[in-house]
PDB file of N, CA and C in Angstrom:
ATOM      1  N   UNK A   1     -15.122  20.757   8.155  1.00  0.00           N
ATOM      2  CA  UNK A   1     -15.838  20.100   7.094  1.00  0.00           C
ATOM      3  C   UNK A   1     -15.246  20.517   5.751  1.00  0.00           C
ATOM      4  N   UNK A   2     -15.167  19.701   5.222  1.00  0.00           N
ATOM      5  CA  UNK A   2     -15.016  19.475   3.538  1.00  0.00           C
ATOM      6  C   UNK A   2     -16.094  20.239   2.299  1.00  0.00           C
ATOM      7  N   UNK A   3     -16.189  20.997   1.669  1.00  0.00           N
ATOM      8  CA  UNK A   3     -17.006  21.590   0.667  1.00  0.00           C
ATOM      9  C   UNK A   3     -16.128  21.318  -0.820  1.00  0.00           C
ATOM     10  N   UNK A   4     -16.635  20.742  -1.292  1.00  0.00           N
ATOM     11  CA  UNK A   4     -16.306  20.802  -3.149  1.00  0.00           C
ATOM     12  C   UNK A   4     -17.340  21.687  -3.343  1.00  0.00           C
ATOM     13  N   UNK A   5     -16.947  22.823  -4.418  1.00  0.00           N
ATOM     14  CA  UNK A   5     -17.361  23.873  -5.109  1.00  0.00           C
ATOM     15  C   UNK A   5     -17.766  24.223  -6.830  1.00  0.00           C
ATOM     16  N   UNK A   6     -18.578  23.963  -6.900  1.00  0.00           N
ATOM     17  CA  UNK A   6     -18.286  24.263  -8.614  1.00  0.00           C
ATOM     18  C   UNK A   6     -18.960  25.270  -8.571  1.00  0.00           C
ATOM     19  N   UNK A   7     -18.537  26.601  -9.269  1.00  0.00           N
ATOM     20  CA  UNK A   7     -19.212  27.918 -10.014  1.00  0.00           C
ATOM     21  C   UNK A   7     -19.257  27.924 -11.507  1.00  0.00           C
ATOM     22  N   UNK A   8     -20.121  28.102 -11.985  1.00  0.00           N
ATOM     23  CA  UNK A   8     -20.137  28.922 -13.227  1.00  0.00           C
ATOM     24  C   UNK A   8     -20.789  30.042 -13.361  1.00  0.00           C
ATOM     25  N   UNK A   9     -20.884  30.491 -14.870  1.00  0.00           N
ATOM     26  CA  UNK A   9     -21.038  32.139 -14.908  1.00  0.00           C
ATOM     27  C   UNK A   9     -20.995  31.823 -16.251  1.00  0.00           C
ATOM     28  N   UNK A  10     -22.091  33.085 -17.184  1.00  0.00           N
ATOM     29  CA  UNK A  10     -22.250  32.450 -18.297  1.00  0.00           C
ATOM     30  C   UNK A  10     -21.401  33.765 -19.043  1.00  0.00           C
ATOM     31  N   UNK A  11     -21.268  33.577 -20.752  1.00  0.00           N
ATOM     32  CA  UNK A  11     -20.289  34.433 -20.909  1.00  0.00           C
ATOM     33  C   UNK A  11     -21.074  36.017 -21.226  1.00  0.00           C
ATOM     34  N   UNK A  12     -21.894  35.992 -20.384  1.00  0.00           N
ATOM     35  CA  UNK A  12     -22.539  37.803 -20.322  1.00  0.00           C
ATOM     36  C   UNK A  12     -21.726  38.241 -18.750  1.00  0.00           C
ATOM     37  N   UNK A  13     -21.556  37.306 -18.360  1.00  0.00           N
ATOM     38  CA  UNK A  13     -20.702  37.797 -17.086  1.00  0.00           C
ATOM     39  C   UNK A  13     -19.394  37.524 -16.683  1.00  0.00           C
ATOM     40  N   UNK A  14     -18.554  37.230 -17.764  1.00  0.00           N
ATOM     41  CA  UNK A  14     -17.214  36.448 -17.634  1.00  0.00           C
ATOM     42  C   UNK A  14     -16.117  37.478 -17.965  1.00  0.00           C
ATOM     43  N   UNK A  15     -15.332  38.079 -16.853  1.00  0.00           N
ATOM     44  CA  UNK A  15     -14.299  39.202 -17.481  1.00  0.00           C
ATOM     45  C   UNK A  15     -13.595  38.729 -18.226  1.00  0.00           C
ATOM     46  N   UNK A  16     -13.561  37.822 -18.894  1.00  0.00           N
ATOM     47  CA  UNK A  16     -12.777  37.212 -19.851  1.00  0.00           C
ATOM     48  C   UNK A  16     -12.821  37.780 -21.225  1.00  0.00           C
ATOM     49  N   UNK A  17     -14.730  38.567 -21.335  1.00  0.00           N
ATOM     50  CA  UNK A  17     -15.122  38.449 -22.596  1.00  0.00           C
ATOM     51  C   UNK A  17     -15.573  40.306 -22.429  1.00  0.00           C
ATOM     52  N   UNK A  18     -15.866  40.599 -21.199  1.00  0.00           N
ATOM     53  CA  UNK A  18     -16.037  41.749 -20.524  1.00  0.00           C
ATOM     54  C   UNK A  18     -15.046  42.651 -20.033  1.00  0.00           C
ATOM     55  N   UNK A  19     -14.048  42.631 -20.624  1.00  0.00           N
ATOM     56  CA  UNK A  19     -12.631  43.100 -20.464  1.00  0.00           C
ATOM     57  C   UNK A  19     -12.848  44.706 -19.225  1.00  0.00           C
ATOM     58  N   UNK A  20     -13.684  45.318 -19.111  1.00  0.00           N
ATOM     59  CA  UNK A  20     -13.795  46.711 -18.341  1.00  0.00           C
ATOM     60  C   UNK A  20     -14.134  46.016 -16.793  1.00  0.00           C
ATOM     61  N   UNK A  21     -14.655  44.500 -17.056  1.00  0.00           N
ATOM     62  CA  UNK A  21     -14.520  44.218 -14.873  1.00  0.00           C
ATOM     63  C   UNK A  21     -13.464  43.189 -14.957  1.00  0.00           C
ATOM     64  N   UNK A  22     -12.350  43.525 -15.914  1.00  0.00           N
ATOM     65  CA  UNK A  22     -11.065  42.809 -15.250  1.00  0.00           C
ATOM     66  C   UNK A  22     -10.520  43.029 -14.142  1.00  0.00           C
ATOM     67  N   UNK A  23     -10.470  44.850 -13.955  1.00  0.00           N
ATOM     68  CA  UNK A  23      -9.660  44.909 -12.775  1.00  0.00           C
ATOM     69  C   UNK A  23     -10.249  44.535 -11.509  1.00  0.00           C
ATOM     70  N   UNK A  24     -11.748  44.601 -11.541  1.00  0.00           N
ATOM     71  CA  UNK A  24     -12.590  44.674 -10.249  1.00  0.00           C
ATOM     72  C   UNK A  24     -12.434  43.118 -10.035  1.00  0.00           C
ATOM     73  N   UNK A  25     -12.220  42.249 -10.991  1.00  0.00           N
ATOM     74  CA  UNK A  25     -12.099  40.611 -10.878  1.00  0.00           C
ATOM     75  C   UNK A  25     -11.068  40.521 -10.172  1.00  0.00           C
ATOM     76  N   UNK A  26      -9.703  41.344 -10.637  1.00  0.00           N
ATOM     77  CA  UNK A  26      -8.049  40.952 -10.443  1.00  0.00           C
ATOM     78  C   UNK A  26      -8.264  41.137  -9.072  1.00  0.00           C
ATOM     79  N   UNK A  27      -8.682  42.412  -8.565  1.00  0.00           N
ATOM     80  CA  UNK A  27      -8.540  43.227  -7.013  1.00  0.00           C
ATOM     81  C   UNK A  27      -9.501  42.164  -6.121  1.00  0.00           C
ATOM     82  N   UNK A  28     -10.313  41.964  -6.769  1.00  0.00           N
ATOM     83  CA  UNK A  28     -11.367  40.981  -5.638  1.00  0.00           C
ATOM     84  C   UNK A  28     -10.469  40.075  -5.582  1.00  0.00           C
ATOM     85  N   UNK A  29     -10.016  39.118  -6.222  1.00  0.00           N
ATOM     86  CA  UNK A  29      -9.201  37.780  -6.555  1.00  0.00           C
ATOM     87  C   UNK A  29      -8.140  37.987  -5.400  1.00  0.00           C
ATOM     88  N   UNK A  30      -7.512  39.376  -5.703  1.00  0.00           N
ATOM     89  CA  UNK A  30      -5.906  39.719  -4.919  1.00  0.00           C
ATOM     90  C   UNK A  30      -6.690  39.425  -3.362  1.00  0.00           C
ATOM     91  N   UNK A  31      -7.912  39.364  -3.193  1.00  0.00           N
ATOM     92  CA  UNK A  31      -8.081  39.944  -1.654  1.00  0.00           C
ATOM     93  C   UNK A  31      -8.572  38.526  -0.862  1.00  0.00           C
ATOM     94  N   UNK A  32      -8.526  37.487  -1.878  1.00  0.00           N
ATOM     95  CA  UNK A  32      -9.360  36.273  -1.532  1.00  0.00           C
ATOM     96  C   UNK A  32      -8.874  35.638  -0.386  1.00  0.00           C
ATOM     97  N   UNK A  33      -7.231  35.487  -0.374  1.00  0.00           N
ATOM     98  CA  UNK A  33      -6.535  34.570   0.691  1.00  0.00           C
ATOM     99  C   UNK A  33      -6.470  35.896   1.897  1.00  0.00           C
ATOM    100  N   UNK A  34      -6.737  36.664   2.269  1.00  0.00           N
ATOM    101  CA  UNK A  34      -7.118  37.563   3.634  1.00  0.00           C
ATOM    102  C   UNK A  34      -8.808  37.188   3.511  1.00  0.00           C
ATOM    103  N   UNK A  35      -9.048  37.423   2.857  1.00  0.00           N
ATOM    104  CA  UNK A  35     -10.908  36.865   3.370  1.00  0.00           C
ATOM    105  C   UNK A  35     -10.705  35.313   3.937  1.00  0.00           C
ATOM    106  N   UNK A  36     -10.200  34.291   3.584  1.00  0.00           N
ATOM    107  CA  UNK A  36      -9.946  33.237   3.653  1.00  0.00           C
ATOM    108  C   UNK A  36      -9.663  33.217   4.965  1.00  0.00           C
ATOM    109  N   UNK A  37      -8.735  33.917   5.529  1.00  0.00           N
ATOM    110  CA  UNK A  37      -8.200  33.893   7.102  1.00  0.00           C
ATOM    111  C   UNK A  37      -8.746  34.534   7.789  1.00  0.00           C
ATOM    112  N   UNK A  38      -9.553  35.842   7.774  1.00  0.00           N
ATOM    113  CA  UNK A  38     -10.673  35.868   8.471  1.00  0.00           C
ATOM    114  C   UNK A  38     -11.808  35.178   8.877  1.00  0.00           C
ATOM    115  N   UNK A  39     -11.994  34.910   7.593  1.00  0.00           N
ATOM    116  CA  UNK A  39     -13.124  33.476   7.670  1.00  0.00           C
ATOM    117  C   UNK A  39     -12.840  32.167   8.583  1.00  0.00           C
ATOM    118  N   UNK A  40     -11.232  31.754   8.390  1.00  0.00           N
ATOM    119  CA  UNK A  40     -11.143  30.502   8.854  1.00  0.00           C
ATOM    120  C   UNK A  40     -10.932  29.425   7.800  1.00  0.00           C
ATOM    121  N   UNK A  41     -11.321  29.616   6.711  1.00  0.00           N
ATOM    122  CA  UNK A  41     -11.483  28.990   5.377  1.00  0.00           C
ATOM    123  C   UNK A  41      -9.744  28.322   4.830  1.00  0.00           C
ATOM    124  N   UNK A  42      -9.741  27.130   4.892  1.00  0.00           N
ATOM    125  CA  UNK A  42      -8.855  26.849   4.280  1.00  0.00           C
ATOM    126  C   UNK A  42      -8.872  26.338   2.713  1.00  0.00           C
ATOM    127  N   UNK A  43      -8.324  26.986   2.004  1.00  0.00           N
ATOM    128  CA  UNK A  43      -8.370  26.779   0.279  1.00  0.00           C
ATOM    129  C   UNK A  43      -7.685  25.771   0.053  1.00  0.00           C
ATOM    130  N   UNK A  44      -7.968  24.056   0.171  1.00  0.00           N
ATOM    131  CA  UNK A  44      -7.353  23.386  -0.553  1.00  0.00           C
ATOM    132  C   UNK A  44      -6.809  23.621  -2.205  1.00  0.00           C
ATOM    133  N   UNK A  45      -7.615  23.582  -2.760  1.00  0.00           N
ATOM    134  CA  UNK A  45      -7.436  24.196  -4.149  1.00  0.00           C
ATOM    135  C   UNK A  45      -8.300  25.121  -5.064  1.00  0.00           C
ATOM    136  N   UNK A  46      -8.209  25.756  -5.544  1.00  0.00           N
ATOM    137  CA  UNK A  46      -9.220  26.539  -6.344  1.00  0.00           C
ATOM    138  C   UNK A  46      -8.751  26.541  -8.160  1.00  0.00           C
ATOM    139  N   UNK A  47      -9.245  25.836  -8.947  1.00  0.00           N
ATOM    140  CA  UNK A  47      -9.091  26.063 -10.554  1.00  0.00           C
ATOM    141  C   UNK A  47     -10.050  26.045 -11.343  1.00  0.00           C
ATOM    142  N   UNK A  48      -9.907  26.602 -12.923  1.00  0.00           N
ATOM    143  CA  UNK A  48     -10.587  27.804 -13.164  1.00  0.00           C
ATOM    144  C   UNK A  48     -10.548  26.883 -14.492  1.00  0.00           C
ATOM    145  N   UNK A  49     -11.878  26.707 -15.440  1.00  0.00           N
ATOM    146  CA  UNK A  49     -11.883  26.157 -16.721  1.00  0.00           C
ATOM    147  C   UNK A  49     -12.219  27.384 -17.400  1.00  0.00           C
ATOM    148  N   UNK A  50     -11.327  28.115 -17.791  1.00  0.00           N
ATOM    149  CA  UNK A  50     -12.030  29.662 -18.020  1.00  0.00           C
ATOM    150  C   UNK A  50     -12.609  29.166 -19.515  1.00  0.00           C
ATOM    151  N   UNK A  51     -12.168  28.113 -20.673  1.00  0.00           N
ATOM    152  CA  UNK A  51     -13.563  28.273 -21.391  1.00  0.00           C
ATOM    153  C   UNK A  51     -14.193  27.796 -21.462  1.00  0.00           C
ATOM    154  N   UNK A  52     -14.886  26.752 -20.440  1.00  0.00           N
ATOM    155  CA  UNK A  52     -16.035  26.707 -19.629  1.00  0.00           C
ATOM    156  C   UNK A  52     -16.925  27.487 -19.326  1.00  0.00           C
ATOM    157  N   UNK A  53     -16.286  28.395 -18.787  1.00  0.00           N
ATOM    158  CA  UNK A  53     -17.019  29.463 -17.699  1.00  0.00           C
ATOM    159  C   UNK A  53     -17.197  28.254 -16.714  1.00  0.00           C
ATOM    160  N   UNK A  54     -16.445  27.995 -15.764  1.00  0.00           N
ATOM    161  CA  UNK A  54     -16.634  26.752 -14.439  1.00  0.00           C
ATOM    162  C   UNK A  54     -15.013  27.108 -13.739  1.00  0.00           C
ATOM    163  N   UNK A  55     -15.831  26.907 -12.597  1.00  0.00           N
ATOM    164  CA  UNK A  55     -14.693  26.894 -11.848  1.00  0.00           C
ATOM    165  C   UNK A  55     -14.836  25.833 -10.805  1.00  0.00           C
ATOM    166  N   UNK A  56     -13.866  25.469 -10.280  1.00  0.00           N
ATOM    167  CA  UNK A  56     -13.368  24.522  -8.898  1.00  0.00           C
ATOM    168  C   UNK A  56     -12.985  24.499  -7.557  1.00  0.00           C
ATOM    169  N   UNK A  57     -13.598  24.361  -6.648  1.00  0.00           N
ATOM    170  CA  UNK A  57     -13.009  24.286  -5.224  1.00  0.00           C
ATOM    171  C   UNK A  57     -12.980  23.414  -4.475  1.00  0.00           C
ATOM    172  N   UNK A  58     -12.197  23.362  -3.176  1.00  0.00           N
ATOM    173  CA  UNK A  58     -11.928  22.387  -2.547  1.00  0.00           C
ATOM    174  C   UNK A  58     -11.835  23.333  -1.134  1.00  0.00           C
ATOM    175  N   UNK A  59     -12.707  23.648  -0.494  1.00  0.00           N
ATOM    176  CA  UNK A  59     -12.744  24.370   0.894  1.00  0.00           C
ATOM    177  C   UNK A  59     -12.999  23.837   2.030  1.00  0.00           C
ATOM    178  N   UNK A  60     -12.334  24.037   2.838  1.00  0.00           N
ATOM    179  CA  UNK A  60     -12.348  23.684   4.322  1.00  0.00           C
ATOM    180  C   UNK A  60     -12.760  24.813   5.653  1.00  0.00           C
ATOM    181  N   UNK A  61     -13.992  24.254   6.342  1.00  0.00           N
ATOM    182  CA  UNK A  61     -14.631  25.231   6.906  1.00  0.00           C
ATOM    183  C   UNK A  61     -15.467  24.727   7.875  1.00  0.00           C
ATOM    184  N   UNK A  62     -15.863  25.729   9.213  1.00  0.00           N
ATOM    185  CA  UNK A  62     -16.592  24.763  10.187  1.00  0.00           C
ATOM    186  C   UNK A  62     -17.950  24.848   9.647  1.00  0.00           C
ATOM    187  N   UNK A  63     -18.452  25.937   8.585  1.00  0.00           N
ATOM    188  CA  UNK A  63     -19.913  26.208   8.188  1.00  0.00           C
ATOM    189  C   UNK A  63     -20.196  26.389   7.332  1.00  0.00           C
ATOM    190  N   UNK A  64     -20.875  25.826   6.838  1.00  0.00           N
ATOM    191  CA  UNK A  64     -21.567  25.959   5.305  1.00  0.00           C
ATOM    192  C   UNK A  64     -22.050  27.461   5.242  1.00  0.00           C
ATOM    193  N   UNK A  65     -22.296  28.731   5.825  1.00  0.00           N
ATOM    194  CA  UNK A  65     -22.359  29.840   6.273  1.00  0.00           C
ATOM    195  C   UNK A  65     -21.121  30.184   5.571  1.00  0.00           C
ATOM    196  N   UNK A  66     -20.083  30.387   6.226  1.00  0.00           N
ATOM    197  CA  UNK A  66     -18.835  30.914   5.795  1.00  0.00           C
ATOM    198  C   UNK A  66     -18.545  30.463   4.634  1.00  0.00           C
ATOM    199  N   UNK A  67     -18.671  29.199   4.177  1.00  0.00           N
ATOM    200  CA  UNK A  67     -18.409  29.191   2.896  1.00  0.00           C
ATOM    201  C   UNK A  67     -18.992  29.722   1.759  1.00  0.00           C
ATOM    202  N   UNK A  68     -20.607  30.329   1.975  1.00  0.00           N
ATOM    203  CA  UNK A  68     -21.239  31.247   1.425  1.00  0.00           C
ATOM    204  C   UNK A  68     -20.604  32.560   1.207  1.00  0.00           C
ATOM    205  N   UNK A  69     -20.352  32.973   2.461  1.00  0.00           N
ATOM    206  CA  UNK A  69     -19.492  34.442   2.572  1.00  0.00           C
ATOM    207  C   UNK A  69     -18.097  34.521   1.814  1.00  0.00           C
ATOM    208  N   UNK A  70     -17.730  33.121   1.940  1.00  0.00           N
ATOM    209  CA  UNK A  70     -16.442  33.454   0.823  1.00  0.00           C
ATOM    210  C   UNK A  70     -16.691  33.356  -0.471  1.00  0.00           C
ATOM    211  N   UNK A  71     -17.386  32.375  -1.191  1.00  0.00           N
ATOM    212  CA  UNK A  71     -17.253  32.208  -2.712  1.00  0.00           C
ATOM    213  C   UNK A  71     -18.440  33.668  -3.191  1.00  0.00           C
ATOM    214  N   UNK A  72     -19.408  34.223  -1.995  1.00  0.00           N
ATOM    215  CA  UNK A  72     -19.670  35.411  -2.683  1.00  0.00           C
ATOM    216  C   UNK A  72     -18.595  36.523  -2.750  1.00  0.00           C
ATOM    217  N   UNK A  73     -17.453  36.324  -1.996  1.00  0.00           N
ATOM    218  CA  UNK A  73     -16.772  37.156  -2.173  1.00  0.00           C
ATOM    219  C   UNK A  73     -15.753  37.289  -3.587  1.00  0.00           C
ATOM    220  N   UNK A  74     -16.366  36.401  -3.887  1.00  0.00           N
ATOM    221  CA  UNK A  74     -15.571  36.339  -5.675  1.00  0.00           C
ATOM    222  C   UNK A  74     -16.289  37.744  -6.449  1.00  0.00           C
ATOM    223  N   UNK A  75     -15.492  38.977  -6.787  1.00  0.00           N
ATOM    224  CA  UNK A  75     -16.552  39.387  -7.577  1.00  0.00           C
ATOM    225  C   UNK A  75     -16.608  39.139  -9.007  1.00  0.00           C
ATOM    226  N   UNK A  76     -17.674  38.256  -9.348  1.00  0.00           N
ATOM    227  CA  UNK A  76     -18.262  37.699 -10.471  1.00  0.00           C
ATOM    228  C   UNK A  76     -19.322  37.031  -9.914  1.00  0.00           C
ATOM    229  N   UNK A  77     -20.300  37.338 -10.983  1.00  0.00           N
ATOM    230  CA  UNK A  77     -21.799  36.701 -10.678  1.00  0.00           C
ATOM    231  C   UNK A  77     -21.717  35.393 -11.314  1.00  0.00           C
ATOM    232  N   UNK A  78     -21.859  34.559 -10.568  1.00  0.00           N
ATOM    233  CA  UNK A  78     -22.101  32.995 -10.315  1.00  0.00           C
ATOM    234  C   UNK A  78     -23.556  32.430 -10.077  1.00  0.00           C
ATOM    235  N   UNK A  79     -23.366  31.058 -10.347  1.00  0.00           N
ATOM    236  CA  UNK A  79     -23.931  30.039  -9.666  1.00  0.00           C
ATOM    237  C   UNK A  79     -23.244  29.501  -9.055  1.00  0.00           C
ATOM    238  N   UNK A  80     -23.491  28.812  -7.670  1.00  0.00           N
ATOM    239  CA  UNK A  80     -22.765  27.418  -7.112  1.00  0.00           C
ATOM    240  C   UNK A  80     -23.258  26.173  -6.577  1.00  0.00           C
ATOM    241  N   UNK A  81     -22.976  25.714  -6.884  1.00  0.00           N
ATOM    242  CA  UNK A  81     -23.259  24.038  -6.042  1.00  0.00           C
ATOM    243  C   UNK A  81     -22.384  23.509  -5.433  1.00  0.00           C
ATOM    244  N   UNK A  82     -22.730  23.467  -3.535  1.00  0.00           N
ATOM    245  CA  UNK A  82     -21.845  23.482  -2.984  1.00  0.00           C
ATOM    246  C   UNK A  82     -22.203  22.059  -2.447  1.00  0.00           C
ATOM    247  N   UNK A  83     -20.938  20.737  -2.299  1.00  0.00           N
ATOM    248  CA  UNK A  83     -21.426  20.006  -1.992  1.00  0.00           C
ATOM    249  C   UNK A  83     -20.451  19.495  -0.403  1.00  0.00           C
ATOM    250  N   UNK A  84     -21.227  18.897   0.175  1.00  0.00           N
ATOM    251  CA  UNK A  84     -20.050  18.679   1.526  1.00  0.00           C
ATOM    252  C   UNK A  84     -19.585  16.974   1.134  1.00  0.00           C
ATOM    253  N   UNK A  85     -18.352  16.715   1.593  1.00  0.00           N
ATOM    254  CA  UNK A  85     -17.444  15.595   0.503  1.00  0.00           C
ATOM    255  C   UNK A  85     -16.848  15.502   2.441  1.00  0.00           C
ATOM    256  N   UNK A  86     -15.995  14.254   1.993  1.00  0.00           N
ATOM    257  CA  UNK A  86     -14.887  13.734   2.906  1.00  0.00           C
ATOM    258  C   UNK A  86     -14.098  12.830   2.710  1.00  0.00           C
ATOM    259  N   UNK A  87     -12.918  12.529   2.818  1.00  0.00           N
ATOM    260  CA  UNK A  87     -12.104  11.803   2.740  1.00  0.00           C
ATOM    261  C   UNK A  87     -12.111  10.266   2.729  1.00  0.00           C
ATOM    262  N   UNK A  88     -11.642   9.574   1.540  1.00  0.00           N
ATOM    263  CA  UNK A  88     -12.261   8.028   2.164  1.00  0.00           C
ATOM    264  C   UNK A  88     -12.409   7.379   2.839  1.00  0.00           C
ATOM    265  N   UNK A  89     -11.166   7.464   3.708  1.00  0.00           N
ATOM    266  CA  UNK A  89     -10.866   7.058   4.582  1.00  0.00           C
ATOM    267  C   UNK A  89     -11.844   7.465   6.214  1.00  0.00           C
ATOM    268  N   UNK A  90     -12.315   8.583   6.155  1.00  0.00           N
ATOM    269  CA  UNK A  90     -13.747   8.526   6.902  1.00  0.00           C
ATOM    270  C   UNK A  90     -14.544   8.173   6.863  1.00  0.00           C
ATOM    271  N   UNK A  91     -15.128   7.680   5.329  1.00  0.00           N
ATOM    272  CA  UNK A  91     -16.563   6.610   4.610  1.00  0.00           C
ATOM    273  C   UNK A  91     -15.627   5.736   5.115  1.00  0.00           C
ATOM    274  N   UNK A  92     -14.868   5.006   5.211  1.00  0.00           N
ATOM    275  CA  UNK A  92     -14.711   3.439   5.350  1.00  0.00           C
ATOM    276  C   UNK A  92     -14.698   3.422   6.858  1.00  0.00           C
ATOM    277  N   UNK A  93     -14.205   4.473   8.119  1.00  0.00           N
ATOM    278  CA  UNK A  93     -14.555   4.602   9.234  1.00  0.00           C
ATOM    279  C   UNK A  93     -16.092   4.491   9.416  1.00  0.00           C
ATOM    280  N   UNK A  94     -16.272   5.271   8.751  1.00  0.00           N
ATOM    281  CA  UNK A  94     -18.400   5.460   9.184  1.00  0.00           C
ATOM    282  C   UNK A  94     -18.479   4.384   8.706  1.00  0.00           C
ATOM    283  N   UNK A  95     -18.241   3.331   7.345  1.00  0.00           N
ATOM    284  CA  UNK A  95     -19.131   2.483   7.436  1.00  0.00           C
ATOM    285  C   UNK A  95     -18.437   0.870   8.707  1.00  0.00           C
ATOM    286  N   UNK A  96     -17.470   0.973   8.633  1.00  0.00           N
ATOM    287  CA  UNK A  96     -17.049  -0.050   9.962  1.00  0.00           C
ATOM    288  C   UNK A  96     -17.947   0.478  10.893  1.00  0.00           C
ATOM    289  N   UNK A  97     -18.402   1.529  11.374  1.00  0.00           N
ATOM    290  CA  UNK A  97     -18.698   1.431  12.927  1.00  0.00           C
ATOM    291  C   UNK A  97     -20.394   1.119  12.294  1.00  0.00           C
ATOM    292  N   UNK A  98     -21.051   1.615  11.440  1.00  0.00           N
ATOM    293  CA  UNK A  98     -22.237   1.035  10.856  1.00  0.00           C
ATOM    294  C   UNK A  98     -22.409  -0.269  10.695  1.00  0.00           C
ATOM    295  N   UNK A  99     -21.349  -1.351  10.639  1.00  0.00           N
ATOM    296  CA  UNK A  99     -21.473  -3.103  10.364  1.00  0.00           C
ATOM    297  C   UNK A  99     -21.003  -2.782  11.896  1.00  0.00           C
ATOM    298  N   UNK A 100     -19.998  -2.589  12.693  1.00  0.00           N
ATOM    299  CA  UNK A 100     -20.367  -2.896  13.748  1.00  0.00           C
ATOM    300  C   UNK A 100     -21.484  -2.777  14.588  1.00  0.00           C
ATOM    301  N   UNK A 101     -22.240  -1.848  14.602  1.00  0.00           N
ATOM    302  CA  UNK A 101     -23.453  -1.625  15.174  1.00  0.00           C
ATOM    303  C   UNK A 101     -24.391  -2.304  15.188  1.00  0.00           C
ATOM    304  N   UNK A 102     -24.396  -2.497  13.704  1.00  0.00           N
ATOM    305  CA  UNK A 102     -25.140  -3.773  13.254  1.00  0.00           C
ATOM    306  C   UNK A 102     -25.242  -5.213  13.744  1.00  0.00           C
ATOM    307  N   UNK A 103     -24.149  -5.309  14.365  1.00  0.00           N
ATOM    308  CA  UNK A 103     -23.922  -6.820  14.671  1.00  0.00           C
ATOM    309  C   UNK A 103     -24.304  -6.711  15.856  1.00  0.00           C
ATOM    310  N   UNK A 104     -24.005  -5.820  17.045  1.00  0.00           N
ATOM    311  CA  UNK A 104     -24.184  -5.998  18.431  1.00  0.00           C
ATOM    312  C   UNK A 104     -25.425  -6.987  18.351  1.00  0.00           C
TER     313      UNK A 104
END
């Protein structure tokens, strides 16, 4: 399954502005793609509107579970809204077999 990700974090919690949890950001960050493969998690993409405070994902995963376990593994305190997405080309599958069904 497909997960789009958005986090934010407001700037009381943004090492951006908090310069003393840079490193604990950098080291968590360094460790993300081994959590990722434990997990199973494939990172289509991940980008960062840092002056936003927002960030972006694109994760691939059998459980909405695991994908919990990974984006908490960001250390930075967040929000997320995780939404499950799919490819168009599967909406235009689901909806053909939906007009077919229909017709029987």
């Amino acid at each position: 399954m497909l997960f789009h990700i958005t986090m934010t974090h407001t700037p009381d919690n943004c090492p951006g502005y908090n310069r003393e949890t840079m490193p604990n950001f950098i080291s968590g960050v360094d460790k993300l793609e081994g959590i990722a493969k434990e997990l199973n998690v494939k990172v289509h993409f991940m980008l960062w509107a840092a002056p936003e405070h927002v960030a972006y994902a694109l994760l691939e995963a059998d459980s909405l579970g695991v994908i919990g376990q990974y984006v908490n593994a960001i250390p930075i305190r967040q929000d997320y809204r995780v939404t499950a997405v799919e490819h168009l080309g599967q909406v235009i599958e689901t909806a053909k077999a939906i007009v077919a069904r229909a017709n029987k």
